[in-house]
Protein backbone atom coordinates (compact mmCIF):
# COMPACT_ATOMS: atom_id res chain seq x y z
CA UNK A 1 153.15 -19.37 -115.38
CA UNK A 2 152.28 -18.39 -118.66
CA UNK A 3 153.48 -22.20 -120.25
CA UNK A 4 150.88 -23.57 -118.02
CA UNK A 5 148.51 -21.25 -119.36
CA UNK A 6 149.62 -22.03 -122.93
CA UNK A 7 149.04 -25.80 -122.15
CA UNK A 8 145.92 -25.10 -120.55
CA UNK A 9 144.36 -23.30 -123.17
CA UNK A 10 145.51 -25.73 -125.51
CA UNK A 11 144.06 -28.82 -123.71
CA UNK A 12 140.38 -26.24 -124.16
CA UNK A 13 140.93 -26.62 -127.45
CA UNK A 14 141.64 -30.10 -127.37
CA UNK A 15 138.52 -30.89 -125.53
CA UNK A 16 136.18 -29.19 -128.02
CA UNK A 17 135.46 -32.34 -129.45
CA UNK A 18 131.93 -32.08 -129.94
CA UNK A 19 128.75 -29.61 -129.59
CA UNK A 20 128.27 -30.53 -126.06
CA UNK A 21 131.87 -30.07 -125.14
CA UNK A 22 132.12 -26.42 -126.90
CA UNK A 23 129.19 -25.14 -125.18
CA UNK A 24 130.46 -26.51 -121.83
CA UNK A 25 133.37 -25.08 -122.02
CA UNK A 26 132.09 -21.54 -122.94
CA UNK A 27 129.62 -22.11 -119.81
CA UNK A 28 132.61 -22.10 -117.57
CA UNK A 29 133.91 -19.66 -118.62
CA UNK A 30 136.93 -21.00 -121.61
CA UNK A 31 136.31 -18.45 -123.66
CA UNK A 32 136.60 -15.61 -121.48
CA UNK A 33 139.71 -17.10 -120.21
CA UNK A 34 141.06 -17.82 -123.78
CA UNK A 35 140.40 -14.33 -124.73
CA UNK A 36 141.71 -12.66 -121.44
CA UNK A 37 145.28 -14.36 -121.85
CA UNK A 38 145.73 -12.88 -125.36
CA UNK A 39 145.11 -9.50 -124.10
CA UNK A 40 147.38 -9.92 -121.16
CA UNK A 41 149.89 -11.55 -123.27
CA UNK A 42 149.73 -10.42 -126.91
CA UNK A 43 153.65 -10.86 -127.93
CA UNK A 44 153.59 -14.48 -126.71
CA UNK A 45 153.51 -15.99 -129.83
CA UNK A 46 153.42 -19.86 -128.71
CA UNK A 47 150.41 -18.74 -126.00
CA UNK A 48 148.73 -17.13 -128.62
CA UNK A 49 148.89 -19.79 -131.15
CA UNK A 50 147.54 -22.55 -128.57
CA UNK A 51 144.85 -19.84 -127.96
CA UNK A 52 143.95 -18.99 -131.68
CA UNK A 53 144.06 -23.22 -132.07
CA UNK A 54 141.31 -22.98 -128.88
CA UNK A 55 139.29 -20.62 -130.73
CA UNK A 56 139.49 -22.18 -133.77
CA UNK A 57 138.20 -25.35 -132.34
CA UNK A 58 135.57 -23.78 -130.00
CA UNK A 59 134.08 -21.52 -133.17
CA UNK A 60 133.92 -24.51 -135.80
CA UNK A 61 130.13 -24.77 -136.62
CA UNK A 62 129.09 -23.27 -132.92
CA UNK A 63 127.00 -20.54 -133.48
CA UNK A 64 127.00 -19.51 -129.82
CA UNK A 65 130.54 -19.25 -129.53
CA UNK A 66 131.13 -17.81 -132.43
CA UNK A 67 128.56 -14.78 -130.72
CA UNK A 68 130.21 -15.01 -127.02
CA UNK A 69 134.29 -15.13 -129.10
CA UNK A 70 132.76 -11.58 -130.92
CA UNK A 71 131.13 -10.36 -127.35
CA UNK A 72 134.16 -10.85 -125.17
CA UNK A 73 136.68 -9.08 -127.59
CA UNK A 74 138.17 -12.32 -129.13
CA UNK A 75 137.40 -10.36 -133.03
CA UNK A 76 139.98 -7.59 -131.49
CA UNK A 77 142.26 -10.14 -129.81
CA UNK A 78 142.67 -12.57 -132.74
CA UNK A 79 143.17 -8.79 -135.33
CA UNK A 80 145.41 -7.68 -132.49
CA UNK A 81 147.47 -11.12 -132.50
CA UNK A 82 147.45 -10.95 -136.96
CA UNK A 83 149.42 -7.46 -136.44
CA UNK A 84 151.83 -8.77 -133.91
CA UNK A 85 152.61 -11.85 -135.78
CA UNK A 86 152.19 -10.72 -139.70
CA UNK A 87 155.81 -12.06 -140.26
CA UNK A 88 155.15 -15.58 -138.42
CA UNK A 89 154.01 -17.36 -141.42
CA UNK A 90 151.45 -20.06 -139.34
CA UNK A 91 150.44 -17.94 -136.19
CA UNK A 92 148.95 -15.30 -138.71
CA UNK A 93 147.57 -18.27 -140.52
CA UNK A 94 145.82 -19.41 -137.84
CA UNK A 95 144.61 -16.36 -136.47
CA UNK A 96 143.02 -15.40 -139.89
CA UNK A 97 141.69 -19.03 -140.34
CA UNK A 98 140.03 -18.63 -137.06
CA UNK A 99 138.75 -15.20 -137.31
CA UNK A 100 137.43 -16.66 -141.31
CA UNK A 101 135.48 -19.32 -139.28
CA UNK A 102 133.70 -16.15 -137.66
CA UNK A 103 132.55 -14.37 -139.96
């Protein structure tokens, strides 16, 4: 279950291919679910780098995202997932890339 999850969450980030498509996909609901499967998985390092990827994506120059990512706990999540994975080289580059593009 949680590899269809990871691909899931990956294909959100895939589809963030524009303005229109980011703010979709926050409407129903992406980055809640994004956000909810790091907390309920945060040692599942391939599931949380498709989901810091997602974010990544969803944030880049979307100020409304960036707001809901910050509201729903995705600042904790993506801090939470840089302590877990300090030693993985690119999933704590990512996650501090991501959480950069937030701030």
């Amino acid at each position: 279950m949680v590899l269809i999850r990871r691909y899931a969450v990956y294909l959100l980030g895939n589809l963030a291919i524009n303005d229109h498509m980011k703010t979709q996909i926050a409407i129903e609901g992406g980055v809640l679910i994004i956000i909810k499967c790091m907390q309920t998985y945060p040692s599942n390092k391939t599931l949380i780098d498709s989901c810091c990827f997602a974010l990544g994506r969803l944030s880049y120059r979307c100020e409304m995202n960036i707001s809901l990512i910050a509201a729903c706990g995705g600042i904790e999540a993506l801090i939470d997932a840089m302590g877990n994975f300090r030693t993985e080289v690119c999933c704590s580059r990512i996650c501090f890339l991501t959480r950069l593009r937030m701030s």
